[in-house]
N, C-alpha and C. Protein backbone atom coordinates (compact mmCIF):
# COMPACT_ATOMS: atom_id res chain seq x y z
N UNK A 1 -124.43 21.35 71.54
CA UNK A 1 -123.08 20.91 71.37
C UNK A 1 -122.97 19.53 70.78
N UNK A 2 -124.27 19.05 70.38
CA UNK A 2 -124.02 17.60 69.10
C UNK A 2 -124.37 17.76 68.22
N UNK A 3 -123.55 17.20 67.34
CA UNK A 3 -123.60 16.88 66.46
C UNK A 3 -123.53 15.53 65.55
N UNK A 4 -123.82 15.57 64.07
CA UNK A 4 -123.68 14.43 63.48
C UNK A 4 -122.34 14.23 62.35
N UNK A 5 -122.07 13.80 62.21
CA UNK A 5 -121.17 13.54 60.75
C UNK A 5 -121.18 12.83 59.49
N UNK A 6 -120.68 12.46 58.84
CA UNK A 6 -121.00 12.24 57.43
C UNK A 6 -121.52 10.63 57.64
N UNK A 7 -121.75 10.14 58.54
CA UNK A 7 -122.04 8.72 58.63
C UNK A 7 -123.29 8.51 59.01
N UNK A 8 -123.67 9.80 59.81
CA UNK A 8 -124.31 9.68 60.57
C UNK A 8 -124.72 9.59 61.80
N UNK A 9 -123.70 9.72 62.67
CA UNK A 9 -123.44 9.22 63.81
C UNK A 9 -123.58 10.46 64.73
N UNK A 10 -123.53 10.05 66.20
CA UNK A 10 -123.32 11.72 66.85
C UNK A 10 -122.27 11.87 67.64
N UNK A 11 -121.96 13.18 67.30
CA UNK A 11 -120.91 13.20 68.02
C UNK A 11 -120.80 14.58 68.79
N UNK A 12 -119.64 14.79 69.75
CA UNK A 12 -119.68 16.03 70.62
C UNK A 12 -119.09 17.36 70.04
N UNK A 13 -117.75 16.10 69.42
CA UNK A 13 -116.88 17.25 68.92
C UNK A 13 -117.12 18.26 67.24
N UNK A 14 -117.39 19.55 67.33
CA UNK A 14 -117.57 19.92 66.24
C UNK A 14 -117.14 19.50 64.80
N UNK A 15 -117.59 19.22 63.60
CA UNK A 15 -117.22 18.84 62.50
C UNK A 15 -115.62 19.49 61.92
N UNK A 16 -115.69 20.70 62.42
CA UNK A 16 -114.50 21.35 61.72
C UNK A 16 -113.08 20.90 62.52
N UNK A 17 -113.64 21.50 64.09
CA UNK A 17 -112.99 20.96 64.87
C UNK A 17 -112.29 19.17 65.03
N UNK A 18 -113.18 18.38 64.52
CA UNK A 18 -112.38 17.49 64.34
C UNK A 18 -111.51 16.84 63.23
N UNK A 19 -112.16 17.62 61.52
CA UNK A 19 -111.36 17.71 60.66
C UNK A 19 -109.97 17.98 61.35
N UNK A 20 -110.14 19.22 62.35
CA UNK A 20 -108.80 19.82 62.38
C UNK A 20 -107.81 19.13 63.14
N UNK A 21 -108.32 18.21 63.81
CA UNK A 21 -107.85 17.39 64.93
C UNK A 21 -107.40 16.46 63.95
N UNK A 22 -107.99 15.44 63.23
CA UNK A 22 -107.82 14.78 62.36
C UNK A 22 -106.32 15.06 61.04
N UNK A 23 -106.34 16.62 60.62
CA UNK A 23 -105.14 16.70 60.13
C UNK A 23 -103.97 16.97 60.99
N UNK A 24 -104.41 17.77 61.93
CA UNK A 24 -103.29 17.58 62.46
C UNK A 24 -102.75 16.54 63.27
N UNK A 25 -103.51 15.47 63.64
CA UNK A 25 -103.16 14.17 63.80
C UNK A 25 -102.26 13.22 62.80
N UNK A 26 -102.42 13.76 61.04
CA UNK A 26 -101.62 13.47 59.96
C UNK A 26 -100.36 13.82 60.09
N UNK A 27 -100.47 15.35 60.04
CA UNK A 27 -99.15 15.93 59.96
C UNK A 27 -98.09 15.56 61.11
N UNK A 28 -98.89 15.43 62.33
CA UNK A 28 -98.22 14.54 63.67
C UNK A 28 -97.01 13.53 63.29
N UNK A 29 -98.13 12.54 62.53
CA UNK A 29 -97.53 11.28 62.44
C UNK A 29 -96.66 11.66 61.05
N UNK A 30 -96.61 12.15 60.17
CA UNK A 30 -95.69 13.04 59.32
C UNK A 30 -94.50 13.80 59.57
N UNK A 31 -94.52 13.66 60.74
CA UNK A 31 -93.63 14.80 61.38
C UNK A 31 -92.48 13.93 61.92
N UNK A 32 -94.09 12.84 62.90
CA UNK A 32 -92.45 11.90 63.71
C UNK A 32 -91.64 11.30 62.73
N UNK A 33 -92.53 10.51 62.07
CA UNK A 33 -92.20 10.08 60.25
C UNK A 33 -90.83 10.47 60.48
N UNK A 34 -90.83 11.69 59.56
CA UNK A 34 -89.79 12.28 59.08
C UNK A 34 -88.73 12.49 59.90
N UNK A 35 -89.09 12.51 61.46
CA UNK A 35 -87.84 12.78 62.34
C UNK A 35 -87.39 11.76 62.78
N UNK A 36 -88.13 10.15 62.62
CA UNK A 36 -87.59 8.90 62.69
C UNK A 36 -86.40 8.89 61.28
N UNK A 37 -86.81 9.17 60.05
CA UNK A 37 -85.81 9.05 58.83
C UNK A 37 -84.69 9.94 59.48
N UNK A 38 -85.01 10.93 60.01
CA UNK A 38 -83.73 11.97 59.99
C UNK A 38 -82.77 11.60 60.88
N UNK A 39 -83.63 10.64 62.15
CA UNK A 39 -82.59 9.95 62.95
C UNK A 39 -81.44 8.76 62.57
N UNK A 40 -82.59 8.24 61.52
CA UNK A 40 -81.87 7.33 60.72
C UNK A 40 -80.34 7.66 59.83
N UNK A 41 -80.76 8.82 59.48
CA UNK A 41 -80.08 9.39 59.02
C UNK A 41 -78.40 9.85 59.30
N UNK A 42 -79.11 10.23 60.42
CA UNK A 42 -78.07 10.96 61.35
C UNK A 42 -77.52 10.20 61.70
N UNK A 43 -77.52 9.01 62.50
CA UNK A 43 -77.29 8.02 62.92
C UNK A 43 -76.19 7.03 62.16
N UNK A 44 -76.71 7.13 60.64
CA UNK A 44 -75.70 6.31 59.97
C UNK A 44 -74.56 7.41 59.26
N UNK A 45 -75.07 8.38 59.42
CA UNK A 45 -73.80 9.68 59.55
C UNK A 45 -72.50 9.49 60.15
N UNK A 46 -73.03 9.33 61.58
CA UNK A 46 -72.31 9.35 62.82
C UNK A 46 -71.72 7.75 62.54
N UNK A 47 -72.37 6.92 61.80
CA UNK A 47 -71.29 5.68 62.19
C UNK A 47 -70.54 5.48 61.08
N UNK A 48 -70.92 6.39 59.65
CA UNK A 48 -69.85 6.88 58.61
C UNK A 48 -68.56 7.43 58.80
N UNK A 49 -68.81 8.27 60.27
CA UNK A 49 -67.95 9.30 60.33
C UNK A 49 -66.89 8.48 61.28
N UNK A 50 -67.89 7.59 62.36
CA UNK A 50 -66.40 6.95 63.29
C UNK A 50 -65.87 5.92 62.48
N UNK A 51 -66.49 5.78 61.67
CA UNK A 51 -65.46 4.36 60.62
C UNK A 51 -64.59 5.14 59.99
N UNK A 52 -64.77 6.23 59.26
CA UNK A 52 -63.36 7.06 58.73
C UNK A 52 -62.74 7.56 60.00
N UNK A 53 -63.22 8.05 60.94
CA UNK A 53 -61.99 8.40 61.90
C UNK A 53 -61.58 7.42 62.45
N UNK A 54 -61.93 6.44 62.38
CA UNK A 54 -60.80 4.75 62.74
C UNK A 54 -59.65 4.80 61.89
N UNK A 55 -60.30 4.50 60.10
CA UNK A 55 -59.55 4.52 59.44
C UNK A 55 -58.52 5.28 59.12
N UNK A 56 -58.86 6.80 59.57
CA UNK A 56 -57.85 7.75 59.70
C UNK A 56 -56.99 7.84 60.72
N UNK A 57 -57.42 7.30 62.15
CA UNK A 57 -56.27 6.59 62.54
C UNK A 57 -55.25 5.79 62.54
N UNK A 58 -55.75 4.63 61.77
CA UNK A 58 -55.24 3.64 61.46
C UNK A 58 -54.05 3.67 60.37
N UNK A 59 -54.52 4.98 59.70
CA UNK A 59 -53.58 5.49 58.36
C UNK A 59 -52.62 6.56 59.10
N UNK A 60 -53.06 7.17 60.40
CA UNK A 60 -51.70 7.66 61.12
C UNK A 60 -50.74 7.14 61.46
N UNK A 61 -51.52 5.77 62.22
CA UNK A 61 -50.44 4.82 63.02
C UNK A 61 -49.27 4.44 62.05
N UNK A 62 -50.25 4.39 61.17
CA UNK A 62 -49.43 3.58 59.89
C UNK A 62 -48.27 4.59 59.60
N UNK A 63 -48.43 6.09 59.22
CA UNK A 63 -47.59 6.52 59.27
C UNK A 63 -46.86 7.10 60.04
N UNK A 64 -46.59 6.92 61.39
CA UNK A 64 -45.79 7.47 62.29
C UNK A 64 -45.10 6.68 62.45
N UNK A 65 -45.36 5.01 61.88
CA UNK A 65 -44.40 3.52 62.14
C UNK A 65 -43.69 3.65 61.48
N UNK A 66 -44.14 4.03 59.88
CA UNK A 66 -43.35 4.44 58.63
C UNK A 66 -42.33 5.21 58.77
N UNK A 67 -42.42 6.29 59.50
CA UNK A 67 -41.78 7.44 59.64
C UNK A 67 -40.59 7.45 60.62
N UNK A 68 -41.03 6.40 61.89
CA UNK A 68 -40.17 5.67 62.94
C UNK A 68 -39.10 4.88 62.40
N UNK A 69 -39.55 4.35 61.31
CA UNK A 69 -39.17 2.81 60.85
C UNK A 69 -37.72 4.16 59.97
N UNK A 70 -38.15 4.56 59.31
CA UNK A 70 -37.12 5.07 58.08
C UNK A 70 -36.19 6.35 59.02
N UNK A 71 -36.67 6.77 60.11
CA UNK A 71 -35.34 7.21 60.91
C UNK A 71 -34.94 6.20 61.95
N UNK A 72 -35.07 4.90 61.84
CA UNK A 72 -34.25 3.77 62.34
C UNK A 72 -33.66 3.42 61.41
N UNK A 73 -33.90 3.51 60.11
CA UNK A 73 -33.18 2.75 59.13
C UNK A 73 -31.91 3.97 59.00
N UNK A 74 -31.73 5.38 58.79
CA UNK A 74 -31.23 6.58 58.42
C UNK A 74 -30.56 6.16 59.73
N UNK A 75 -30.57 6.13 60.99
CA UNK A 75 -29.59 5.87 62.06
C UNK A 75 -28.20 5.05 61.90
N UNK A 76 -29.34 3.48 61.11
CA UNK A 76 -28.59 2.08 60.97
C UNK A 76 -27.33 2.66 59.80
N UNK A 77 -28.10 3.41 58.72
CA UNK A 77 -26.76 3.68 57.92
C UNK A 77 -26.02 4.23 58.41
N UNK A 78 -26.34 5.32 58.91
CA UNK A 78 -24.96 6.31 59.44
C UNK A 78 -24.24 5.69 60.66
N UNK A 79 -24.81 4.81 61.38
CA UNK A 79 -24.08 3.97 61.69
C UNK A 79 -22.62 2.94 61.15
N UNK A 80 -23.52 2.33 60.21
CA UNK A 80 -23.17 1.66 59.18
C UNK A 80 -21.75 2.80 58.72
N UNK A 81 -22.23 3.63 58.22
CA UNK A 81 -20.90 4.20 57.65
C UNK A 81 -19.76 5.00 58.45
N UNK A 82 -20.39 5.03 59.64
CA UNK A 82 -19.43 5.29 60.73
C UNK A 82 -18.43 4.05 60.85
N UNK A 83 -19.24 3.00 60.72
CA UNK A 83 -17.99 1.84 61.05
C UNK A 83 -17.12 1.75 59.52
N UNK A 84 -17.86 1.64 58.74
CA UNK A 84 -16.85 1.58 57.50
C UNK A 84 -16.06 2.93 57.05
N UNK A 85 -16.18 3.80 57.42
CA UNK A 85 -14.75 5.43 57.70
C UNK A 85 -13.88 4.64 58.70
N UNK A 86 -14.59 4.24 60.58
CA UNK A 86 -13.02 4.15 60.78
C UNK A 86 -12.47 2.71 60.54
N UNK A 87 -12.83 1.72 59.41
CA UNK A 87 -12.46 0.63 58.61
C UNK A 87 -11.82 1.25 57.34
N UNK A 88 -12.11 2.22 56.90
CA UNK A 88 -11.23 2.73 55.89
C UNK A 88 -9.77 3.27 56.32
N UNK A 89 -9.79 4.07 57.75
CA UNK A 89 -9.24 4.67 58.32
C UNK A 89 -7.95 3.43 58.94
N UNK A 90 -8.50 2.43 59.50
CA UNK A 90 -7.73 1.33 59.79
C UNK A 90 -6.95 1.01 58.51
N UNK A 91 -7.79 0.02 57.35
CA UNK A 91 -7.28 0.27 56.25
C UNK A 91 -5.68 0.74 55.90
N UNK A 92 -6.47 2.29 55.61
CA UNK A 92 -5.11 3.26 54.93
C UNK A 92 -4.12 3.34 55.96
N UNK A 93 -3.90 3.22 57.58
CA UNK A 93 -3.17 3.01 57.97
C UNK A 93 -2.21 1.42 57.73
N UNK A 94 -2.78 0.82 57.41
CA UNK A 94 -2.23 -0.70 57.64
C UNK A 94 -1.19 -0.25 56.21
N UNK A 95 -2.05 -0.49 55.27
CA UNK A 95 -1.73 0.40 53.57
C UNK A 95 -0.26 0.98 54.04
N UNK A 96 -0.33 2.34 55.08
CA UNK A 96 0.95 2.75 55.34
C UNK A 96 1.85 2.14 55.48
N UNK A 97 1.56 1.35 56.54
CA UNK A 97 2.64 0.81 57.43
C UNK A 97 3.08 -0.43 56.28
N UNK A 98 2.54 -1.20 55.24
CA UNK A 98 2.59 -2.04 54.03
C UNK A 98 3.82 -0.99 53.15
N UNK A 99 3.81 0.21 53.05
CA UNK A 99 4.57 0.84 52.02
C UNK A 99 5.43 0.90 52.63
N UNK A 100 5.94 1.34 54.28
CA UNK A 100 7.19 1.71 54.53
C UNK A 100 7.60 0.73 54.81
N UNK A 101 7.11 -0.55 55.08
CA UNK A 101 7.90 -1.79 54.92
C UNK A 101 8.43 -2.31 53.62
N UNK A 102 7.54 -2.63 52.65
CA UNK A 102 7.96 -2.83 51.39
C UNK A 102 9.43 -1.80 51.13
N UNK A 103 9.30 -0.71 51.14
CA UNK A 103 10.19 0.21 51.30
C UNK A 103 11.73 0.47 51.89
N UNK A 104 11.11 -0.28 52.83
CA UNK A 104 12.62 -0.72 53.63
C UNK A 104 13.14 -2.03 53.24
N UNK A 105 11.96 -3.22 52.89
CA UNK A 105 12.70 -4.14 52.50
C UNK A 105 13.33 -4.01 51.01
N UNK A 106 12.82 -3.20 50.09
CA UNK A 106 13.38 -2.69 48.97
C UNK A 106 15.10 -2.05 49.35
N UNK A 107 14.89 -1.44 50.31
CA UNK A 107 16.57 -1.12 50.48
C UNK A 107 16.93 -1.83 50.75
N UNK A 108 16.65 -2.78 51.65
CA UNK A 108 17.67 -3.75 51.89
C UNK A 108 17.71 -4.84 50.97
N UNK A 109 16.84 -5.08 50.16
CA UNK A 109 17.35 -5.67 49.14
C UNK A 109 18.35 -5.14 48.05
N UNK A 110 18.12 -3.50 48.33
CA UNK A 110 19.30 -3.27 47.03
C UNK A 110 20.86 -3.30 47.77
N UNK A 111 20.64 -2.97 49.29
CA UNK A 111 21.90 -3.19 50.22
C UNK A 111 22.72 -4.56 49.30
N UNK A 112 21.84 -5.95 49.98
CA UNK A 112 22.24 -6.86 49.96
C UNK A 112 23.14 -7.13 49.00
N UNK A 113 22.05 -6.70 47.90
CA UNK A 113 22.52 -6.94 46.24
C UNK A 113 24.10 -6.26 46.04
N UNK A 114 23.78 -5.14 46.62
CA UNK A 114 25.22 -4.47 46.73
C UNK A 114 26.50 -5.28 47.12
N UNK A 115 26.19 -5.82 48.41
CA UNK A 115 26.74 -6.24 49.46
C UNK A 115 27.42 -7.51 48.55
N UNK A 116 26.77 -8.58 47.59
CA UNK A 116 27.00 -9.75 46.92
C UNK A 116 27.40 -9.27 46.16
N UNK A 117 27.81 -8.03 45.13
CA UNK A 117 27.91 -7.69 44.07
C UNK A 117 29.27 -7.10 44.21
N UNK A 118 29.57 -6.87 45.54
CA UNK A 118 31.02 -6.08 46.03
C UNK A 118 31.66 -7.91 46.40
N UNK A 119 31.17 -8.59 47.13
CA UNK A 119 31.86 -9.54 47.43
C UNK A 119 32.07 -10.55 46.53
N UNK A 120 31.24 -10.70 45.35
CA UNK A 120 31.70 -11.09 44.01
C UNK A 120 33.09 -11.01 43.60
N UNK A 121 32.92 -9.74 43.61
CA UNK A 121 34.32 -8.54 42.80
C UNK A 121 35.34 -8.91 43.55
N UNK A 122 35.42 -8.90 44.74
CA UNK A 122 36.39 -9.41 45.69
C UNK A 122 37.42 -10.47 45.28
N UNK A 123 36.30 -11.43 45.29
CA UNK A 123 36.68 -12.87 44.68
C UNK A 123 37.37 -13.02 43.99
């Protein structure tokens, strides 16, 4: 069960047998290798992915404020134009009550006129 190897030396473990030990000792470290990159990998995946789902929060917030904001503003008008209808409404009443006065003082100015125009004649 000894042997020698290419150096010379002796050893226990068979020649082939430790070739085989030997590659697959390569492929080992080939293996973790590659599953260290893949962690790497993965890893900066995962912190790709929570930086866009921040940002995609951040672009919700944004628009649900937006969206808050412009049915506060759509309130403020119709607000807004609620007060200026019953300001129109005041308005055209005042307007009224302006014509049937004018109106009446128009008669009685043509009364009057009458009234001086008979007592003229009198005279």
């Amino acid at each position: 069960g000894l042997h020698f190897d290419e150096l010379n030396k002796l050893r226990v473990l068979d020649p082939e047998a430790a070739a085989q030990t030997a590659q697959l000792r390569e492929e080992c470290r080939a293996f973790v290798d590659k599953t260290q990159e893949f962690q790497k990998i993965v890893g900066g995946l995962i912190e790709l992915v929570d930086q866009l789902a921040k940002a995609a929060e951040s672009e919700k917030m944004k628009a649900i404020g937006a969206r808050n904001l412009l049915k506060s503003i759509a309130k403020q008008r119709e607000a807004q134009e609620q007060q200026l209808q019953a300001l129109i409404a005041e308005k055209k009443m005042q307007l009224e009550r302006y014509r049937i006065e004018y109106e009446t003082l128009c008669k009685i100015e043509a009364d009057q006129n009458e009234f001086i125009d008979q007592f003229i004649f009198q005279k």
